[in-house]
Protein backbone atom coordinates (compact mmCIF):
# COMPACT_ATOMS: atom_id res chain seq x y z
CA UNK A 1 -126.50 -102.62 -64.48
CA UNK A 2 -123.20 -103.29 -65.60
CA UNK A 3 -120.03 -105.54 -64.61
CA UNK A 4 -116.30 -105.08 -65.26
CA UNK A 5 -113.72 -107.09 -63.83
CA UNK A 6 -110.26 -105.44 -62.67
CA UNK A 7 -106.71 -107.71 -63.08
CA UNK A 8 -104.12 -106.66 -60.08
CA UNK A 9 -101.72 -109.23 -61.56
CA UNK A 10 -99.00 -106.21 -62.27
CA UNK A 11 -99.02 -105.38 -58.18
CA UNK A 12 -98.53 -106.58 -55.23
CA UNK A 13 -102.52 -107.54 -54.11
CA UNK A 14 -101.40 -106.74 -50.32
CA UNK A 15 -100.33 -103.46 -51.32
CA UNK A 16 -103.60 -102.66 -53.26
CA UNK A 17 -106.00 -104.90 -50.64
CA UNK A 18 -104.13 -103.33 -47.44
CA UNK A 19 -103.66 -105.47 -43.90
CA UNK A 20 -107.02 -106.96 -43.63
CA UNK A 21 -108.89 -105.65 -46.44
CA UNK A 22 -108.33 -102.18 -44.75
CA UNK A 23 -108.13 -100.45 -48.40
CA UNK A 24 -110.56 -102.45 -49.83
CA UNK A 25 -113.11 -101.34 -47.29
CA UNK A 26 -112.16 -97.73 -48.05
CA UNK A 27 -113.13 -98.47 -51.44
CA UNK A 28 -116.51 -100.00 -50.85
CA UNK A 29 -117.08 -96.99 -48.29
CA UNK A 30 -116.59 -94.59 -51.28
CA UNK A 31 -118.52 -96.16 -53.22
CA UNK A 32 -121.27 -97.85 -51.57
CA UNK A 33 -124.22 -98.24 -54.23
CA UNK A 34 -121.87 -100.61 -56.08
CA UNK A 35 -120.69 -104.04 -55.84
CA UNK A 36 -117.15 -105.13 -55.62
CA UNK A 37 -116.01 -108.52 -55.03
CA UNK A 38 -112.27 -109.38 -54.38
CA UNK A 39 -110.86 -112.90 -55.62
CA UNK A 40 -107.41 -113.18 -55.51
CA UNK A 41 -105.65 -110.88 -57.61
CA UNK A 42 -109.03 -109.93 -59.52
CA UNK A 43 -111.59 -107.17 -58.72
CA UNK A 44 -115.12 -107.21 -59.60
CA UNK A 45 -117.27 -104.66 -59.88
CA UNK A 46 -121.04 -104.13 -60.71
CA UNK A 47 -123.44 -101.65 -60.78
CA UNK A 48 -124.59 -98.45 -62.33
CA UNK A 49 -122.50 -97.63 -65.79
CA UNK A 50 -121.38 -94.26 -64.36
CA UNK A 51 -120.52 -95.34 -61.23
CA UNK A 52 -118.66 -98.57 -62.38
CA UNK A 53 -116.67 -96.13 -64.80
CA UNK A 54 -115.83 -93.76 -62.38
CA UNK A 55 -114.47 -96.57 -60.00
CA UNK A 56 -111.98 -98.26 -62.28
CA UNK A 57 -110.61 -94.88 -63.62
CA UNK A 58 -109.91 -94.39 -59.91
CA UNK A 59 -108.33 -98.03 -59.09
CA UNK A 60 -106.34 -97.86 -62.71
CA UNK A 61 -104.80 -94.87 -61.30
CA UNK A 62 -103.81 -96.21 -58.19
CA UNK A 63 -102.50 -99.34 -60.31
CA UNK A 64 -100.71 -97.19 -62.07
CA UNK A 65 -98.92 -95.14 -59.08
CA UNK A 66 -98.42 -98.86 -57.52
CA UNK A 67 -96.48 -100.06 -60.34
CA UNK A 68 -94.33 -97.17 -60.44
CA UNK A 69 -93.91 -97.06 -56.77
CA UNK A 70 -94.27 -100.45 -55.31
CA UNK A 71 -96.51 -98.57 -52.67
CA UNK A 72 -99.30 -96.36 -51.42
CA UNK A 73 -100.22 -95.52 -47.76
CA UNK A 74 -104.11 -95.63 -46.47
CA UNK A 75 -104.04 -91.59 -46.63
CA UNK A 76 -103.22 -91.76 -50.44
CA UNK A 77 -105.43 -94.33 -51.03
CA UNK A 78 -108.13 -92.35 -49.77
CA UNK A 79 -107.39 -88.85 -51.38
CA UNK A 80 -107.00 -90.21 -54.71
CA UNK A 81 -109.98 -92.31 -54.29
CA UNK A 82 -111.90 -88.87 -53.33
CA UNK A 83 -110.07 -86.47 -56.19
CA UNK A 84 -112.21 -85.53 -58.82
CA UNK A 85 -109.86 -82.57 -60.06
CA UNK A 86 -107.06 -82.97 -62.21
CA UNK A 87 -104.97 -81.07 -59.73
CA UNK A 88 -105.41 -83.68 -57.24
CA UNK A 89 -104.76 -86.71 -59.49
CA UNK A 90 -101.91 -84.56 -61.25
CA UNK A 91 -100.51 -84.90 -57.42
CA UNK A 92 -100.35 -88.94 -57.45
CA UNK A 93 -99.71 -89.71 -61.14
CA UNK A 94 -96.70 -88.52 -63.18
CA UNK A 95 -97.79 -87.77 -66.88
CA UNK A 96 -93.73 -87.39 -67.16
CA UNK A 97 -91.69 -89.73 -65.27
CA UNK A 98 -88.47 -87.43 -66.22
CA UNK A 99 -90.90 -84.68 -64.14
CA UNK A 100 -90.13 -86.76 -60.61
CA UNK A 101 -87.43 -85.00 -58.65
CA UNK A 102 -87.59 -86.88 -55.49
CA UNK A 103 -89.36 -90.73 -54.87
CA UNK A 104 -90.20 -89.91 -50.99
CA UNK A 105 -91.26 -91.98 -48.17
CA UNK A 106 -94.25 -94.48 -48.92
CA UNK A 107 -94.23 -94.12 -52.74
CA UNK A 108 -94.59 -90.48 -52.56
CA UNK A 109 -93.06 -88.50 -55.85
CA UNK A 110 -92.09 -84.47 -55.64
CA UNK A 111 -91.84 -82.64 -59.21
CA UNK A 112 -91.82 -79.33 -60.47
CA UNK A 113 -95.62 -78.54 -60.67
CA UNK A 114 -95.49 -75.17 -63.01
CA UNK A 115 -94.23 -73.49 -65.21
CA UNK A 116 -91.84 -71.71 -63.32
CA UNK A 117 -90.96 -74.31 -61.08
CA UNK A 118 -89.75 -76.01 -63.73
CA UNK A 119 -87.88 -73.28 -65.08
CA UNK A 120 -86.41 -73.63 -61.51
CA UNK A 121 -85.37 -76.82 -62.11
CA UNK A 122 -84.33 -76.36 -65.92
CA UNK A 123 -81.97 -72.82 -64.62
CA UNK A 124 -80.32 -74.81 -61.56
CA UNK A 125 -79.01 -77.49 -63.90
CA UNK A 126 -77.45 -75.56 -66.01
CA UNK A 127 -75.96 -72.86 -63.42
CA UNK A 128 -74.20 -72.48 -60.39
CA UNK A 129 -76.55 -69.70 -58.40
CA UNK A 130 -79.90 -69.15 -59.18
CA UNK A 131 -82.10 -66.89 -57.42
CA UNK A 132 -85.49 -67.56 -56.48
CA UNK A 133 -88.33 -65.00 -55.99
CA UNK A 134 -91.78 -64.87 -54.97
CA UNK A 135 -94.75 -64.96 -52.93
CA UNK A 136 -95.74 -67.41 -50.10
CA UNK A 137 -96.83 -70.61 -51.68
CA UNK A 138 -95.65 -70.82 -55.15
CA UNK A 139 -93.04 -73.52 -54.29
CA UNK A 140 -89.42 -71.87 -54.15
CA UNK A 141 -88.22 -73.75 -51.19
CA UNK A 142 -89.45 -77.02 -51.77
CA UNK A 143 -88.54 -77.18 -54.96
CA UNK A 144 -84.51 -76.16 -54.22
CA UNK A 145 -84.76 -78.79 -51.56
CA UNK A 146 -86.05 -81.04 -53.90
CA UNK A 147 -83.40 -80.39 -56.09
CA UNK A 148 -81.12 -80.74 -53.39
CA UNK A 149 -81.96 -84.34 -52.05
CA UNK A 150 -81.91 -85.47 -55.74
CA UNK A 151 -78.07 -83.91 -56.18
CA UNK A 152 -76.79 -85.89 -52.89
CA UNK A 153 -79.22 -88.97 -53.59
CA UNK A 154 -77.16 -89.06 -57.54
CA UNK A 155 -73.88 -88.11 -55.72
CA UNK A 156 -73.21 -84.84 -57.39
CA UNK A 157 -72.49 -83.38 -54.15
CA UNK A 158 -71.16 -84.91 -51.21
CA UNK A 159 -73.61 -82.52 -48.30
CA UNK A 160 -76.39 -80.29 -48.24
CA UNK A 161 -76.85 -77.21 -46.53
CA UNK A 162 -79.72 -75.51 -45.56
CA UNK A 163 -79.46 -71.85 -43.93
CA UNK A 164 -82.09 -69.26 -42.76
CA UNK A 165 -81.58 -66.20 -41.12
CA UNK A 166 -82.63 -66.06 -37.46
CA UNK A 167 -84.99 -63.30 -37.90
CA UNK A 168 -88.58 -63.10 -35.76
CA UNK A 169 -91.50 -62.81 -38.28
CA UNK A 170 -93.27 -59.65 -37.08
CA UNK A 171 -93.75 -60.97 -33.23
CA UNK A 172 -91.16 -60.91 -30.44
CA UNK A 173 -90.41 -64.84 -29.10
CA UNK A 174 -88.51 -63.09 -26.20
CA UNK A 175 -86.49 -65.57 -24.46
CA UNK A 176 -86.92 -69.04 -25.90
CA UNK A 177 -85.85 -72.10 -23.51
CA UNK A 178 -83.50 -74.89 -24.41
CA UNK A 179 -80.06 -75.26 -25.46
CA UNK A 180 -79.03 -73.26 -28.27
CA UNK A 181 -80.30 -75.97 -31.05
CA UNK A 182 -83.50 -75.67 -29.30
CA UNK A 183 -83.85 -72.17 -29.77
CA UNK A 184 -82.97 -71.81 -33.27
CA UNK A 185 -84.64 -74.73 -34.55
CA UNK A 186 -88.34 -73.26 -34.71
CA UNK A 187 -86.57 -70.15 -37.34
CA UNK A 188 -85.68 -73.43 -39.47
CA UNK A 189 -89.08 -76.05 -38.99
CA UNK A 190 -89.65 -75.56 -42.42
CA UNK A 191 -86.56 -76.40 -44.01
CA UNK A 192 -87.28 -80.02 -41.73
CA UNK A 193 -90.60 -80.62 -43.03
CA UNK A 194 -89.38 -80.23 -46.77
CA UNK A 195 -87.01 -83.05 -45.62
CA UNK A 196 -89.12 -85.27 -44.39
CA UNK A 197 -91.55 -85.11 -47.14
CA UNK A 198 -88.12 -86.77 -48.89
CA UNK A 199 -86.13 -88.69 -46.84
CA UNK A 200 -87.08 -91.77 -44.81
CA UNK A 201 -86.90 -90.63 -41.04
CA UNK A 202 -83.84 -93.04 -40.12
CA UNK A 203 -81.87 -91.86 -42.80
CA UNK A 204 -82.93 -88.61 -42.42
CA UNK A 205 -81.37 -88.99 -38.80
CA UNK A 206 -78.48 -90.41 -40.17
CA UNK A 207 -77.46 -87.89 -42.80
CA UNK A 208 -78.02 -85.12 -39.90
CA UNK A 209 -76.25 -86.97 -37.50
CA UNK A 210 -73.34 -87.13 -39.96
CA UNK A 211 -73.76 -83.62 -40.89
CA UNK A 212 -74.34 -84.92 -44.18
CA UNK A 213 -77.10 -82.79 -44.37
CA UNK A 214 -76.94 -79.70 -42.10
CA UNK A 215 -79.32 -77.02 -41.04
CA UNK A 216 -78.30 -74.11 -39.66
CA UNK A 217 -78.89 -70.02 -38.96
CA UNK A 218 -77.08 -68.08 -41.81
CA UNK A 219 -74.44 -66.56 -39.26
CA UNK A 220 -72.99 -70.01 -38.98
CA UNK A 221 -72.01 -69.41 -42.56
CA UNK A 222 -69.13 -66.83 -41.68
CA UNK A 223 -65.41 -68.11 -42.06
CA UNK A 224 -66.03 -71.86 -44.08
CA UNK A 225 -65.94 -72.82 -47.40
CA UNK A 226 -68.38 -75.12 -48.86
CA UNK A 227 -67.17 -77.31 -51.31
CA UNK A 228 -69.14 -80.42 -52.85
CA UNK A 229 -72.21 -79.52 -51.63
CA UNK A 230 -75.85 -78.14 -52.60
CA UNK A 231 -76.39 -75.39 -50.79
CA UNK A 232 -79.92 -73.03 -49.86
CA UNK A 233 -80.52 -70.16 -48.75
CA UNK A 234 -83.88 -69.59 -47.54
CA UNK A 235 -85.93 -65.83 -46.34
CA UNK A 236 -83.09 -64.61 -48.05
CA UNK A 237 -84.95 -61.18 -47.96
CA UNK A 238 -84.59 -61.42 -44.00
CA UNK A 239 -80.70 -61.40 -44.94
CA UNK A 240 -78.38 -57.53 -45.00
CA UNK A 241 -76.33 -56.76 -47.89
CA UNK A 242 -73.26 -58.11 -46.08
CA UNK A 243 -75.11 -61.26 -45.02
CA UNK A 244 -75.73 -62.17 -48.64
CA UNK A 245 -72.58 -61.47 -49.70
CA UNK A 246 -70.62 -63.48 -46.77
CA UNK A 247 -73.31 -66.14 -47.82
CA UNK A 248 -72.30 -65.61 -51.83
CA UNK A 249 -68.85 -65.87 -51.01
CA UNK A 250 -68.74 -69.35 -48.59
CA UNK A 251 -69.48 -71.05 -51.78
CA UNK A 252 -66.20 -73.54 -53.18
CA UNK A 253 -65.50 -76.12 -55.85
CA UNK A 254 -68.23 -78.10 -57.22
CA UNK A 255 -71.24 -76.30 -55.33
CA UNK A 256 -74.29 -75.27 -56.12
CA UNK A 257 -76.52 -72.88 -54.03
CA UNK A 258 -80.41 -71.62 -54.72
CA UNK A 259 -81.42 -68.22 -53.15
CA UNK A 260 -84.77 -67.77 -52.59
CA UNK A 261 -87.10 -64.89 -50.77
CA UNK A 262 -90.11 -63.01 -50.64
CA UNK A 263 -89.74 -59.54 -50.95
CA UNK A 264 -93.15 -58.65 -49.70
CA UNK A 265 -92.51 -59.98 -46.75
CA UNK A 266 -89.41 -58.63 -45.06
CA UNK A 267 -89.00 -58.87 -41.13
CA UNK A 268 -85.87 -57.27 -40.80
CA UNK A 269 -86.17 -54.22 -37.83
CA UNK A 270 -86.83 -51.01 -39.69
CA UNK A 271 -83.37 -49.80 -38.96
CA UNK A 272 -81.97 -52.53 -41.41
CA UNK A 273 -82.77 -53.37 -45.38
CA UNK A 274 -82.79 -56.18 -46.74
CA UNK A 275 -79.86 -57.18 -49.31
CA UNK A 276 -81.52 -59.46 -51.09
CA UNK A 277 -83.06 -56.87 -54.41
CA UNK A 278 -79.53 -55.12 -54.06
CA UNK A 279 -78.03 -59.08 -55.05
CA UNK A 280 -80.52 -59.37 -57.78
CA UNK A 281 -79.99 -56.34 -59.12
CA UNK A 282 -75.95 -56.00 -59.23
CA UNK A 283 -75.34 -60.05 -59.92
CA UNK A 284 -78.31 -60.03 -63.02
CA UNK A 285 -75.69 -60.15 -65.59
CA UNK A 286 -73.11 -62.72 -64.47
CA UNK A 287 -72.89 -66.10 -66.51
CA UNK A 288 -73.83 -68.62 -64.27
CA UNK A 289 -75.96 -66.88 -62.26
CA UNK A 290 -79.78 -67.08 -62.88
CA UNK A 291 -82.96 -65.47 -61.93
CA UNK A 292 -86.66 -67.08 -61.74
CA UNK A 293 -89.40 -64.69 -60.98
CA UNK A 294 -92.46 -66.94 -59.98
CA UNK A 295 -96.34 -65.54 -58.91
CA UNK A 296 -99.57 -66.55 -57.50
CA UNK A 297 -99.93 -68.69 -60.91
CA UNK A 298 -96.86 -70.59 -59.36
CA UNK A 299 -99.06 -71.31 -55.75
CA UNK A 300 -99.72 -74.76 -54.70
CA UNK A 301 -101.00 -74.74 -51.79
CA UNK A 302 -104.95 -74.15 -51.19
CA UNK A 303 -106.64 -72.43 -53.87
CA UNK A 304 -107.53 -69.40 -51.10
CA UNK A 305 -103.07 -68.72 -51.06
CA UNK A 306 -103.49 -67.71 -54.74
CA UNK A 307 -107.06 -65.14 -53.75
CA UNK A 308 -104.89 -63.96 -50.99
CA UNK A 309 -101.84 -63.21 -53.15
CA UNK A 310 -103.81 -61.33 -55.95
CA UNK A 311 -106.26 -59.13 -53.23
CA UNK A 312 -102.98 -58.14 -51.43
CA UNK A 313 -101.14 -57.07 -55.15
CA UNK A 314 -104.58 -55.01 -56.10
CA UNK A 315 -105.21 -53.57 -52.72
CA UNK A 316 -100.77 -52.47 -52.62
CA UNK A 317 -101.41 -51.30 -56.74
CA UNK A 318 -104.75 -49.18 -55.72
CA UNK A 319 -103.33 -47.87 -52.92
CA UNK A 320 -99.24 -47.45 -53.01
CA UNK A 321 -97.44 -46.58 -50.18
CA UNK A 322 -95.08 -43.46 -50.34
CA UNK A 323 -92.15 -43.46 -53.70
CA UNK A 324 -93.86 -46.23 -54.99
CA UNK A 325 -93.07 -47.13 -58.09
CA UNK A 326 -93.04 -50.37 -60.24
CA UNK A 327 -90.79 -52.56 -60.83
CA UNK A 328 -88.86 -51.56 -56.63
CA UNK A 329 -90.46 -55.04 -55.09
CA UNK A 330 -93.80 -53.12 -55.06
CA UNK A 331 -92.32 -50.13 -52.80
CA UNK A 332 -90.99 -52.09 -49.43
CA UNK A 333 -90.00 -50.19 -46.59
CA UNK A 334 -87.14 -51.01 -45.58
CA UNK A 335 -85.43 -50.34 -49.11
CA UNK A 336 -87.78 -47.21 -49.71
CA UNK A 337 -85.58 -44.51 -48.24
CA UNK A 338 -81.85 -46.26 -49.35
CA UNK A 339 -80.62 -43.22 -50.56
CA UNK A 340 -81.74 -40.73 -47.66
CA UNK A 341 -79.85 -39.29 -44.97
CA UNK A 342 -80.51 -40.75 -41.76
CA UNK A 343 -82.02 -37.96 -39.03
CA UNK A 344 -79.70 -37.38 -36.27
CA UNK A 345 -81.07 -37.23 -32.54
């Protein structure tokens, strides 16, 4: 039996304690063979060595994240109370405070997770365009919005734009109800959830209401100029040749704009190709323009993403389709037959 006694003099006890002890029960649920007694801004706990350790690593680190943040919601509470990897407590506290893009709603911080993301973030500060490609999962999008909402939060841009192409993902949606917003909202959901992860909701409602941040399909692009403002374009492998360059060419005077796409998965109909390796390819060499490759190393979502990624990449290596060869964004179809005439009839 052992005792140690925790001081949550450097935090608000409210925010550690929640409304009516709600937190504190959490903890005593999680760990129930020991003892913990609250008096004031001082936590006691006793019981088994281990289990006493364990506990007060995990309430030091939500000390710690309270400090920096002034607060933690009941979910967070409870996952960091219940992560035992690194990965997980990696997620809550910031061995690098010059890591934290984005302080989000309730405390929460977004950063630049791997190595590539971070050469993401490193590329995009020091150039205009970068270009962004890789697999489902590794980050690309939430990262460049990331990067965005710090840029308008700092006031090196004035707006941010987010753009998609309007392209159905393998199924046909046939005729979607609503207004026109309505329709063409569901082709941009995830460009909304990176903001909310962000932005408060009220002023996330504000800044859209005021078109200081805008979301829209990428043929709204066509005929503006967009000056001042941090600008993404996202499925960019769902775009044509022309689309990418009308997109390439919107941007003005003190703007910055992050392509990013997956060129594995392309939903274009089979009678178009995508533009987006033909963009990589010509614009490689131009200062100010950069290129970040990321991979399944780069995946942060759950651990099965990164299985899925590498079984796909074996399985598409073992078993090539037709004028494969590496290094053509592992043989797609609808930029395998570029060069061929098209049959007539």
């Amino acid at each position: 039996m052992t005792e140690t006694i925790i001081s949550l003099d450097a935090v608000n006890p409210i925010e550690f304690f929640g409304v009516n002890n709600g937190k504190l029960d959490i903890l005593k649920k999680r760990f129930p063979l020991l003892k913990i007694l609250s008096r004031g801004t001082q936590l006691k706990l006793s019981g088994a060595p281990e289990q006493v350790d364990n506990a007060k690593e995990k309430i030091d680190l939500i000390v710690q994240y309270l400090q920096r943040n002034g607060h933690m919601s009941q979910n967070y509470f409870e996952q960091i109370l219940g992560g035992d990897d690194a990965e997980t407590v990696d997620n809550f506290i910031e061995r690098n405070p010059n890591d934290v893009l984005v302080f989000g709603p309730n405390g929460k911080t977004v950063r630049a997770r791997t190595a590539n993301q971070k050469k993401l973030v490193q590329e995009a500060e020091k150039n205009d365009i970068v270009f962004a490609i890789g697999p489902a999962g590794t980050g690309k999008t939430y990262t460049a919005v990331a990067l965005a909402v710090r840029a308008l939060k700092n006031k090196m841009v004035k707006k941010i734009i987010l753009t998609r192409p309007a392209v159905e993902a393998g199924e046909s949606l046939g005729f979607l109800p609503g207004d026109l917003k309505e329709k063409i909202d569901p082709y941009l959901r995830p460009l909304y959830d990176a903001l909310d992860d962000m932005i408060p909701a009220d002023k996330l409602g504000y800044y859209m209401s005021t078109r200081v941040i805008e979301i829209a399909p990428l043929a709204y692009m066509r005929g503006r100029t967009l000056d001042n403002a941090f600008i993404i374009l996202d499925e960019a492998q769902n775009a044509t040749d022309l689309q990418i360059k009308m997109f390439l060419t919107r941007i003005g005077a003190n703007a910055k704009a992050i392509i990013t796409g997956d060129m594995t998965q392309i939903d274009l109909p089979k009678n178009q190709r995508s533009g987006l390796e033909k963009a990589v390819r010509i614009l490689r060499n131009i200062d100010g323009i950069a290129h970040i490759e990321l991979d399944e190393e780069d995946v942060v979502r759950h651990r099965l993403v990164k299985a899925i990624i590498k079984a796909y990449d074996r399985e598409q290596k073992e078993n090539p389709p037709p004028e494969y060869t590496p290094g053509n964004w592992r043989g797609n179809r609808n930029n395998r037959n570029e060069d061929k005439p098209q049959s007539e009839g």
